[in-house]
N, C-alpha and C. Protein backbone atom coordinates (compact mmCIF):
# COMPACT_ATOMS: atom_id res chain seq x y z
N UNK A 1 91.46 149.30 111.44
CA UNK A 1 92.28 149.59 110.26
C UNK A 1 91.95 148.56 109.17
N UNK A 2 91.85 149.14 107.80
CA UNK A 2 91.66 148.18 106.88
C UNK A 2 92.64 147.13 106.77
N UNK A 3 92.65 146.15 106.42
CA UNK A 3 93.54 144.96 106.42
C UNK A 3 94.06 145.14 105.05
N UNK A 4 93.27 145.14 103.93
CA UNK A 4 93.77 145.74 102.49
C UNK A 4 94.74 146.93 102.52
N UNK A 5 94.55 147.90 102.97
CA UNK A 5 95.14 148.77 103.26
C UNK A 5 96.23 149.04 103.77
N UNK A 6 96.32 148.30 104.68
CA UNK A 6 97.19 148.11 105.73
C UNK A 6 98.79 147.37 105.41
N UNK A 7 98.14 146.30 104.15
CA UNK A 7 98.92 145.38 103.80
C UNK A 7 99.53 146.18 102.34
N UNK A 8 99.02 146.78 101.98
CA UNK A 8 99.92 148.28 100.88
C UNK A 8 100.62 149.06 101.55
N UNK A 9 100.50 149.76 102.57
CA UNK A 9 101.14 150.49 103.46
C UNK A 9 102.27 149.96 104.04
N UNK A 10 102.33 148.50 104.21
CA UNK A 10 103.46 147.78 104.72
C UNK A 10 104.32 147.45 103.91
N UNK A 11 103.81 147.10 102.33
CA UNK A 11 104.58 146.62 101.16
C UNK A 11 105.23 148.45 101.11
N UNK A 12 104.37 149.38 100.34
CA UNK A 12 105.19 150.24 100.23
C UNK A 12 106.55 151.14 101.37
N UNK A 13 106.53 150.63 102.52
CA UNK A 13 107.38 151.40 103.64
C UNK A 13 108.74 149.88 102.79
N UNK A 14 108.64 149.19 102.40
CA UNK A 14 109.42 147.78 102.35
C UNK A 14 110.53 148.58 100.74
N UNK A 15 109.51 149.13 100.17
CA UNK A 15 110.20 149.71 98.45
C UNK A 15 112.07 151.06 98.55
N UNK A 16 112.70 150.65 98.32
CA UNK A 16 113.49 151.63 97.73
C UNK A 16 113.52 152.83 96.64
N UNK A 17 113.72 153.29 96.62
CA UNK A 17 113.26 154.68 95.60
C UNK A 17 113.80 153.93 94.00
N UNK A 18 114.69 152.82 93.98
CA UNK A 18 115.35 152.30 92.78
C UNK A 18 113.78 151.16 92.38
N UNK A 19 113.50 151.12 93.53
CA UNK A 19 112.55 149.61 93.33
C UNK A 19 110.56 150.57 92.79
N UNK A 20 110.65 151.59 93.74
CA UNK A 20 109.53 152.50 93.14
C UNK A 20 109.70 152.94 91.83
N UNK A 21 111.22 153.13 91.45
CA UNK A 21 111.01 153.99 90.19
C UNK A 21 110.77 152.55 88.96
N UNK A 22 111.38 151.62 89.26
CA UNK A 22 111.50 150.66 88.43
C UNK A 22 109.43 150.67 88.23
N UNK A 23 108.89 150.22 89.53
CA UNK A 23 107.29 149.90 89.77
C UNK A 23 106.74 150.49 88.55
N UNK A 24 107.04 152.17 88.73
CA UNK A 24 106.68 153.29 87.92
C UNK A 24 106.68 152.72 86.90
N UNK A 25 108.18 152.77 86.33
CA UNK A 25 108.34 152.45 85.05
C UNK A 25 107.31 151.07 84.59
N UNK A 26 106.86 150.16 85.12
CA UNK A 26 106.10 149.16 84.56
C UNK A 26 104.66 149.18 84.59
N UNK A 27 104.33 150.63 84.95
CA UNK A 27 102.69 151.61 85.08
C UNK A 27 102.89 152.09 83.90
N UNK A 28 103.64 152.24 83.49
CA UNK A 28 103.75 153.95 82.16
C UNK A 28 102.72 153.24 81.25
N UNK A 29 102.25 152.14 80.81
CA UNK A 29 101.07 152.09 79.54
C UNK A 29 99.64 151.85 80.14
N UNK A 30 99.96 151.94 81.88
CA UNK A 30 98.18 152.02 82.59
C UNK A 30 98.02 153.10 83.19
N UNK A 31 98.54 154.33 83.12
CA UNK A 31 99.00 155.34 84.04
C UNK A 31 99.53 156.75 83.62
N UNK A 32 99.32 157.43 83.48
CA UNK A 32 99.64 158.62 82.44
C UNK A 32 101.14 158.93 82.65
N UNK A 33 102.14 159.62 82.14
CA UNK A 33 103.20 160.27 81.97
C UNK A 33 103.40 161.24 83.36
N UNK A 34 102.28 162.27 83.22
CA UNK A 34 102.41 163.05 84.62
C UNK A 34 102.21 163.19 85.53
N UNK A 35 100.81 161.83 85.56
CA UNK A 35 100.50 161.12 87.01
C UNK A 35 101.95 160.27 87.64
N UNK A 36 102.87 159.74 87.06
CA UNK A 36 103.50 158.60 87.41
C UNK A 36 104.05 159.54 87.96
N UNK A 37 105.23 160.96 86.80
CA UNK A 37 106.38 161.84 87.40
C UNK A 37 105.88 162.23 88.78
N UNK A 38 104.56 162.50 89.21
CA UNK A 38 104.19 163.33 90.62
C UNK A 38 104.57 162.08 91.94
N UNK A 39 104.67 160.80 91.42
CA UNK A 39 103.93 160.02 92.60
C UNK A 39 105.62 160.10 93.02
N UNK A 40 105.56 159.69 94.89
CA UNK A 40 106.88 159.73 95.34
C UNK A 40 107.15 158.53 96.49
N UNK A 41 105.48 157.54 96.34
CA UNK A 41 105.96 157.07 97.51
C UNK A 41 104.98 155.42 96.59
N UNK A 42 105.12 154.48 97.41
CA UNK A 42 104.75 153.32 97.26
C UNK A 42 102.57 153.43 97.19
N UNK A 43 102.59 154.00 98.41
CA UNK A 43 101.41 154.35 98.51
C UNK A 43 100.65 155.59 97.47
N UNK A 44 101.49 156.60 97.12
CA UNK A 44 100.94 157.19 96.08
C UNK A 44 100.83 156.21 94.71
N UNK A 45 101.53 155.39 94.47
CA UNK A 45 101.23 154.50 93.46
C UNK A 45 100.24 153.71 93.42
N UNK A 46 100.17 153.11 94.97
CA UNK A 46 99.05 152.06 94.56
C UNK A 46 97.51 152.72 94.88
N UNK A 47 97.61 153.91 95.04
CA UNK A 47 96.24 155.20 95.63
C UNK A 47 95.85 154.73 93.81
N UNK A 48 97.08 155.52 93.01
CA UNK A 48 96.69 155.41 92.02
C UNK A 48 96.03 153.91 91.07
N UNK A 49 96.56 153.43 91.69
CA UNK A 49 96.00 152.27 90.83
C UNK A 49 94.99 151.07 91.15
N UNK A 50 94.59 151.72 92.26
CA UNK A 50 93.37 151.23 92.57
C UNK A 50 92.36 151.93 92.36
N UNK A 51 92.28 153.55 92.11
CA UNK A 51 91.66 154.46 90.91
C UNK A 51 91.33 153.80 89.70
N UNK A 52 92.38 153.69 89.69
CA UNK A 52 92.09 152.83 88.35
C UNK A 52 91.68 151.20 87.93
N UNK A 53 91.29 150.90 89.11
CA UNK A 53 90.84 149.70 89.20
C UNK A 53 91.90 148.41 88.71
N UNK A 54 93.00 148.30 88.65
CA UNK A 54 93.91 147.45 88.61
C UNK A 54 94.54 146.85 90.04
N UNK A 55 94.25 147.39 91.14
CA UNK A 55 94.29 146.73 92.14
C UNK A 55 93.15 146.75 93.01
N UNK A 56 92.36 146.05 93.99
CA UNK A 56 91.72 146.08 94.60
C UNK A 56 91.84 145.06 96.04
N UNK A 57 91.03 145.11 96.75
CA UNK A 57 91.31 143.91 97.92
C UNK A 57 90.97 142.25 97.57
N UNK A 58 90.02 142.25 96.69
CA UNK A 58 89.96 141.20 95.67
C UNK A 58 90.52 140.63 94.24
N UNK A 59 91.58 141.41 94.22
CA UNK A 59 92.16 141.13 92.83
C UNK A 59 93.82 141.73 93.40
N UNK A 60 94.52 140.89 93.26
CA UNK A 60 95.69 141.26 93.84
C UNK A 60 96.63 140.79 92.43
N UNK A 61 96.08 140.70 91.69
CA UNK A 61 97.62 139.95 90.91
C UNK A 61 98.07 140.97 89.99
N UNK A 62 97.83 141.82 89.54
CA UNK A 62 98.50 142.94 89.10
C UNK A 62 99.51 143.41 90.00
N UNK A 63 99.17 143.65 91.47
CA UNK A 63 100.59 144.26 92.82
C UNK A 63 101.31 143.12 92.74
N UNK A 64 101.15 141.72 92.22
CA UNK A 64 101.87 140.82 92.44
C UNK A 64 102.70 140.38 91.13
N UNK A 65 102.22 140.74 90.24
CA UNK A 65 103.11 140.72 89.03
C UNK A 65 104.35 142.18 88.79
N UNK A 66 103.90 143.15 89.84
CA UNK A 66 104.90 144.13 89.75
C UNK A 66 105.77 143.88 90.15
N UNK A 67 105.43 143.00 91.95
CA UNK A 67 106.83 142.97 92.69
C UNK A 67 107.94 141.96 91.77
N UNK A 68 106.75 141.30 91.68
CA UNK A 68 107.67 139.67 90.56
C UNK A 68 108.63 140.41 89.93
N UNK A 69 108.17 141.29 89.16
CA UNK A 69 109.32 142.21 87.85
C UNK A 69 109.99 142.41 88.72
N UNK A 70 110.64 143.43 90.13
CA UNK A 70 111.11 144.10 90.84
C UNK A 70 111.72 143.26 91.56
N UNK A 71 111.56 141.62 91.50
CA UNK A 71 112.50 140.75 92.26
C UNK A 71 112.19 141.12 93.72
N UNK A 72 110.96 141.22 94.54
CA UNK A 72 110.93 141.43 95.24
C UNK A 72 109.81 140.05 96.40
N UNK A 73 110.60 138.65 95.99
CA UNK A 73 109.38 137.62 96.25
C UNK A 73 109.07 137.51 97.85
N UNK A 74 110.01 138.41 98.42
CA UNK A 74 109.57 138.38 100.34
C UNK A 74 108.27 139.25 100.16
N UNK A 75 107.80 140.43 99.11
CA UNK A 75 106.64 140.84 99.06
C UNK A 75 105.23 140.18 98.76
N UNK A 76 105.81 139.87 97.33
CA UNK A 76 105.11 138.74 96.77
C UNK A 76 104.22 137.99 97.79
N UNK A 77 105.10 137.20 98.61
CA UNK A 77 105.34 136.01 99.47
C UNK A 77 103.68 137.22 100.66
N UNK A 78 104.15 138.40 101.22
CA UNK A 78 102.87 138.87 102.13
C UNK A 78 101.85 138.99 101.33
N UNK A 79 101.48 139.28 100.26
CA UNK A 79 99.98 139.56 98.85
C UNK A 79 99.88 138.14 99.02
N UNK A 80 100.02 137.08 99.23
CA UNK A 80 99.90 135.56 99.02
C UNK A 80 99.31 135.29 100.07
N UNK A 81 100.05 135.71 101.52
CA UNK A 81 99.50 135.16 102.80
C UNK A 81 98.44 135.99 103.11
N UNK A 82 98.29 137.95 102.40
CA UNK A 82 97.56 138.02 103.28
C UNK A 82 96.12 137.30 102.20
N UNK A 83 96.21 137.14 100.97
CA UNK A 83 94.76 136.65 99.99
C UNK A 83 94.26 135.07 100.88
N UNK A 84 95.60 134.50 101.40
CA UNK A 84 94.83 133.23 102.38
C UNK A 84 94.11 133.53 102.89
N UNK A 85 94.68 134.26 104.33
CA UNK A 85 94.74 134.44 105.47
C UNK A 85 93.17 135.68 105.21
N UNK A 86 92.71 136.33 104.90
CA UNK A 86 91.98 137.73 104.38
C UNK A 86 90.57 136.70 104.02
N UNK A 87 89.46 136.75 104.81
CA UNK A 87 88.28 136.40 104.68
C UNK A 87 87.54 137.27 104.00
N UNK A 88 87.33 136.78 102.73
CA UNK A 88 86.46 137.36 101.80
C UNK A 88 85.16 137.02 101.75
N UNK A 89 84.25 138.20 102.46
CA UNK A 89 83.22 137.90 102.71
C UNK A 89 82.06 138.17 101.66
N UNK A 90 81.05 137.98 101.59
CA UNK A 90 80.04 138.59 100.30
C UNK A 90 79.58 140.02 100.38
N UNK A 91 80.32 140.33 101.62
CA UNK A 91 80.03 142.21 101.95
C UNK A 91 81.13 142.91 100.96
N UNK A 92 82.26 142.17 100.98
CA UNK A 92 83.65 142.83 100.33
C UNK A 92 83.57 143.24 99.44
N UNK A 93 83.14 141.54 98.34
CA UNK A 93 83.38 141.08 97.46
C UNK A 93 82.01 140.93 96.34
N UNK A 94 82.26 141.66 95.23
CA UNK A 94 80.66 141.15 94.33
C UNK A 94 80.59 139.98 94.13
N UNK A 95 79.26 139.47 93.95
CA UNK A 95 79.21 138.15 93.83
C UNK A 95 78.78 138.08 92.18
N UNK A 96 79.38 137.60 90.89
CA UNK A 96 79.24 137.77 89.80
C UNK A 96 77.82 136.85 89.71
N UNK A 97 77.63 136.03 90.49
CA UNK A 97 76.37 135.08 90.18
C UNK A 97 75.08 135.21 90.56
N UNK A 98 75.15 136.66 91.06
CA UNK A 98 73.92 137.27 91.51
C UNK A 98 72.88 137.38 90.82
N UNK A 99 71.80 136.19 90.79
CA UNK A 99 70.39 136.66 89.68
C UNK A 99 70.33 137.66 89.50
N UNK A 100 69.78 138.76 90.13
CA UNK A 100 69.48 139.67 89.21
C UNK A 100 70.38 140.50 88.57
N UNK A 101 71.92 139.89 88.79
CA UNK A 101 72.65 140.79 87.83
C UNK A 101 72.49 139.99 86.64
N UNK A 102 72.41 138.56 86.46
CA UNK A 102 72.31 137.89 85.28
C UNK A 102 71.15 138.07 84.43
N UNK A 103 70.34 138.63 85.17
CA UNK A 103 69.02 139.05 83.95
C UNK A 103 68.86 140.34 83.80
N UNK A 104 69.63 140.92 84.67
CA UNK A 104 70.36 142.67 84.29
C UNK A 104 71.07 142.56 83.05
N UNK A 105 72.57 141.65 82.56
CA UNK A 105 73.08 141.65 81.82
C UNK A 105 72.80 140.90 80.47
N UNK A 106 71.74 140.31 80.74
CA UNK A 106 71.15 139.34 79.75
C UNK A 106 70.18 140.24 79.02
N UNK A 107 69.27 141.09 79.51
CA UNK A 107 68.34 141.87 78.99
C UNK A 107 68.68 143.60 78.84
N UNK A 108 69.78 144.25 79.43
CA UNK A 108 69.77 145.38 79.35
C UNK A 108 70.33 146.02 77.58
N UNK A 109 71.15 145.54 77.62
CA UNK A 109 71.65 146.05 76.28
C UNK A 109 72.22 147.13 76.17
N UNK A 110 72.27 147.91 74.79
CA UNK A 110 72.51 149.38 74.96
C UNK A 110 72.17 150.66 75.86
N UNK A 111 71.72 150.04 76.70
CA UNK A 111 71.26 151.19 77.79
C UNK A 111 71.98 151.19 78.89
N UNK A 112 72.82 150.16 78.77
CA UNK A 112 73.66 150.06 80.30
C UNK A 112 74.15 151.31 81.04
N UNK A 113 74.58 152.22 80.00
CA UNK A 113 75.57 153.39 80.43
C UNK A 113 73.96 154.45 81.10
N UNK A 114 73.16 154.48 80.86
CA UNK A 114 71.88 154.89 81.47
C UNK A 114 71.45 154.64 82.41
N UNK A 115 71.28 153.09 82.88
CA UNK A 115 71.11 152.74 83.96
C UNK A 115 71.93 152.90 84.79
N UNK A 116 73.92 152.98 84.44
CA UNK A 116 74.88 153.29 85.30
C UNK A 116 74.85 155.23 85.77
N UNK A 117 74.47 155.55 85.07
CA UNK A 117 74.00 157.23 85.35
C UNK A 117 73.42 156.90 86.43
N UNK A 118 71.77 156.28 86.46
CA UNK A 118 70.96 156.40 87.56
C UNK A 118 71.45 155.86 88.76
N UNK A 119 72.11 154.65 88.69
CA UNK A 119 72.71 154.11 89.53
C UNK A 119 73.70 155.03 90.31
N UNK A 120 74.19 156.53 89.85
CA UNK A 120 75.24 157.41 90.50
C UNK A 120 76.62 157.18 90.01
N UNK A 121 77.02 156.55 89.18
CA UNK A 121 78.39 155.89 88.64
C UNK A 121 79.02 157.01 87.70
N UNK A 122 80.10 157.20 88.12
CA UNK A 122 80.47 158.62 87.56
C UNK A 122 81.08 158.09 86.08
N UNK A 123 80.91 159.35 85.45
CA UNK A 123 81.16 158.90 83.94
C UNK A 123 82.62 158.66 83.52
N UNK A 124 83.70 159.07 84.56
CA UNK A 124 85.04 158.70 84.07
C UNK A 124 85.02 156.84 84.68
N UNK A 125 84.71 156.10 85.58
CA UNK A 125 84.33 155.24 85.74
C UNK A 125 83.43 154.12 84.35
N UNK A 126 82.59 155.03 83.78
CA UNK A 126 82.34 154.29 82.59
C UNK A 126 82.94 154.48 81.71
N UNK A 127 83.48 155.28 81.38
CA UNK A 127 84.53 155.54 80.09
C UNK A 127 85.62 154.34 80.36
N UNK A 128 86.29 153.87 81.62
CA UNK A 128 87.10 152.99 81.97
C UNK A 128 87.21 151.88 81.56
N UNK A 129 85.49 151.55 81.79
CA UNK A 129 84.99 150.19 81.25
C UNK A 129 85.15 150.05 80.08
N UNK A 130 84.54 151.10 79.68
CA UNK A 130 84.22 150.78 78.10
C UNK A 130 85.94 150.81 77.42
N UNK A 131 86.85 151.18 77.70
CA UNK A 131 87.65 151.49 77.53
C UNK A 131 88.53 149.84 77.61
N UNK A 132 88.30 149.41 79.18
CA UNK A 132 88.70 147.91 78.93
C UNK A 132 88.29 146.78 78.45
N UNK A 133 87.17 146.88 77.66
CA UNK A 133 85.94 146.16 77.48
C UNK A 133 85.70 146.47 76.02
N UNK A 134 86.55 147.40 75.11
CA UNK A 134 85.79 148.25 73.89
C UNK A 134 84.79 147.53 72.87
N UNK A 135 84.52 146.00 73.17
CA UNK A 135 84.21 145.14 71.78
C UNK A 135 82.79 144.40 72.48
N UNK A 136 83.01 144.64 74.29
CA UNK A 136 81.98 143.20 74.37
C UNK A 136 80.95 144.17 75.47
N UNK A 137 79.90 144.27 74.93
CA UNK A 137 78.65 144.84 75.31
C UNK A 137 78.27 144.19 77.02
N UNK A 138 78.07 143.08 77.28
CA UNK A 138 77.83 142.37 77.83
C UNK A 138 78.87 142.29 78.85
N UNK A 139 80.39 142.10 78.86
CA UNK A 139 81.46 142.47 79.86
C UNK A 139 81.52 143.90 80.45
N UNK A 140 80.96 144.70 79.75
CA UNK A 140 80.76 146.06 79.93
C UNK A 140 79.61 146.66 81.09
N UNK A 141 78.82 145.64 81.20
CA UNK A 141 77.33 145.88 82.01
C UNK A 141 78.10 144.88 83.48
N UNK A 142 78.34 143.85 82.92
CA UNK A 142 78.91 142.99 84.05
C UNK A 142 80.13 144.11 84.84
N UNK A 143 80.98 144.00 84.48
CA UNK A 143 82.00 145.17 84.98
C UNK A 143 81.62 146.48 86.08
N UNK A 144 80.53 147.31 85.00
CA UNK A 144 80.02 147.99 85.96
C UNK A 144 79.10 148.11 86.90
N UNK A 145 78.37 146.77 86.65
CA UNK A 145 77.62 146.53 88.08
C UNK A 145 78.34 145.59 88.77
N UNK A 146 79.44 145.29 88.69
CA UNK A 146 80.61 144.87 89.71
C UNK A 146 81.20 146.04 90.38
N UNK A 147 81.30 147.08 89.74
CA UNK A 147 82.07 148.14 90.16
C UNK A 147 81.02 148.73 91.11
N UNK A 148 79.85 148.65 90.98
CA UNK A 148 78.96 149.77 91.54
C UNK A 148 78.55 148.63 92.61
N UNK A 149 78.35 147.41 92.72
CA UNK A 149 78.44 146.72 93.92
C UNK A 149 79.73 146.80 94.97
N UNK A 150 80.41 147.41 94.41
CA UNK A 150 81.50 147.10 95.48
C UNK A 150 81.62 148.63 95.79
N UNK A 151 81.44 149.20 95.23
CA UNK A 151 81.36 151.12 95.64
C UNK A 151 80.19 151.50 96.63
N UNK A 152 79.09 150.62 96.65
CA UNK A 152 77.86 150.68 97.43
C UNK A 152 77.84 149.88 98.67
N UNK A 153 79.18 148.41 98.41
CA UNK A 153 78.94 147.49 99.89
C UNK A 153 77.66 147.25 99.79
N UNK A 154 77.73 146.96 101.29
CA UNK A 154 76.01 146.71 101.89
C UNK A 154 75.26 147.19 101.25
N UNK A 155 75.16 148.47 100.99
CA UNK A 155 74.22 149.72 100.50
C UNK A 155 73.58 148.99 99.19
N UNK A 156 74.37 148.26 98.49
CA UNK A 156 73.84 147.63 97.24
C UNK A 156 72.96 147.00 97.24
N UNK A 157 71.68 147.22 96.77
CA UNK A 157 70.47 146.91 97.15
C UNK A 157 69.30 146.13 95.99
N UNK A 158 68.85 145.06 95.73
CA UNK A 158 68.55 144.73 94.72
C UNK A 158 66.73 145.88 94.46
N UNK A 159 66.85 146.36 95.54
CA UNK A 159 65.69 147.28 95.27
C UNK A 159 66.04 148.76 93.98
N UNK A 160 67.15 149.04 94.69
CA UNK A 160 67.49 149.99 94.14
C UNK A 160 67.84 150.03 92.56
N UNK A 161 68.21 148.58 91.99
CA UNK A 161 68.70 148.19 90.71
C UNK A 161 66.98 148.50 90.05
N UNK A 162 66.22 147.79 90.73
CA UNK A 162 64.38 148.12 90.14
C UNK A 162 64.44 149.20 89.92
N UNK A 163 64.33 150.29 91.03
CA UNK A 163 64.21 151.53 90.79
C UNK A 163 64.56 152.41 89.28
N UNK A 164 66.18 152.26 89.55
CA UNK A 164 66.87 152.47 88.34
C UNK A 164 66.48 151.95 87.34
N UNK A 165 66.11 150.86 87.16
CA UNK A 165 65.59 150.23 85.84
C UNK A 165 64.45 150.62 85.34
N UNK A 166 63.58 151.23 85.92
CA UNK A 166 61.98 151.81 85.75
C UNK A 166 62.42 153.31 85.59
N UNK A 167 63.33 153.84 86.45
CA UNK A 167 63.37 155.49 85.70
C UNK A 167 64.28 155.63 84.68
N UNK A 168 64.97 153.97 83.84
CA UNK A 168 65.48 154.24 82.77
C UNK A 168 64.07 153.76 81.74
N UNK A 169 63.01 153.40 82.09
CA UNK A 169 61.75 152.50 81.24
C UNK A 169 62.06 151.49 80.58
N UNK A 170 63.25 150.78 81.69
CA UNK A 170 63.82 149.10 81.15
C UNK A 170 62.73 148.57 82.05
N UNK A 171 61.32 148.90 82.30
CA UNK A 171 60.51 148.39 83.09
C UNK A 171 60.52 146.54 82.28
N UNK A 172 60.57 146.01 81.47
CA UNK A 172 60.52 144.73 81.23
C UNK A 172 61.86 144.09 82.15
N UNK A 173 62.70 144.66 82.19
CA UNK A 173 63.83 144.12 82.50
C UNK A 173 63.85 143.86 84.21
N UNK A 174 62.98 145.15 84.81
CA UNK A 174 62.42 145.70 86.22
C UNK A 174 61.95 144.16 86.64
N UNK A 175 60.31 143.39 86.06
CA UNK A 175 59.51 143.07 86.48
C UNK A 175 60.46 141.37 86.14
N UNK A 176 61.40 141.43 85.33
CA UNK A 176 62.30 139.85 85.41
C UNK A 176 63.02 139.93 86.75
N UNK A 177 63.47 141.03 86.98
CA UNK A 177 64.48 141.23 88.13
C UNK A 177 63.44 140.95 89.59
N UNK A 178 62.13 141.72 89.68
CA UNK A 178 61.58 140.67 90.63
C UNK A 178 60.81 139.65 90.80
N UNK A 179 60.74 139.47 89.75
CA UNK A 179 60.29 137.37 89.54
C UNK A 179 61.68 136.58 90.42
């Protein structure tokens, strides 16, 4: 059983329907109007919002600034023990300091959203970015090859970033990436 998982599943069985609706209510400006009215349970909320990339197994402080609002610090208090206790390994977790993402993001430029095509990255996924990101070119490339490392795991392959980079004809960018 996932341990991330596991530890949402336990917070949400812990929520009252007064304490979900309140949750809700502090989603309504990351979260649409008729997505929120459908959701009915703790776990339909946080399904949703790890869709949306505001929660993940590496980034917990958004679930932890909800309970905070909701006065709920015995929750709080498990998101704390399990981020100790929860070995974050480099399989989990992207590693932002990965050479060749730094000369990915240093040299790609306006083509990022091209290379994220080839890469398989679905386009509501880039609209997201760009969406949280609208001003900085460069947070935008970082972002989504964070996103697409952690959607691939293991699978993430610095071969495969070449590939993609040559059937976008960022071949200069290709032959830095394997230096």
């Amino acid at each position: 059983v996932n341990p991330f998982l596991s530890l949402l599943n336990s917070i949400s069985s812990g929520l009252s329907d007064t304490e979900l609706s309140q949750m809700k209510f502090l989603c309504r400006d990351k979260i649409g109007k008729r997505k929120l009215d459908a959701v009915q349970s703790g776990r339909e909320l946080f399904s949703i919002l790890m869709e949306q990339q505001l929660i993940a197994h590496y980034n917990l402080e958004f679930l932890k600034k909800l309970l905070q609002h909701i006065e709920r610090r015995d929750l709080v208090s498990q998101v704390v023990q399990f981020e100790e206790e929860e070995p974050h390994t480099p399989d989990d977790q992207p590693d932002g300091h990965e050479k060749p993402v730094d000369v990915i993001c240093d040299h790609v430029g306006r083509e990022w959203k091209k290379l994220m095509r080839e890469l398989g990255m679905a386009e509501v996924k880039l609209d997201r970015i760009v969406a949280a990101h609208p001003f900085n070119l460069y947070e935008q490339l970082v972002q989504a090859l964070r996103e697409w490392q952690v959607c691939k795991g293991k699978d993430a392959k610095v071969a495969d970033l070449i590939k993609a980079l040559r059937s976008c004809n960022l071949n200069l960018v290709a032959d830095k990436v394997e230096e």
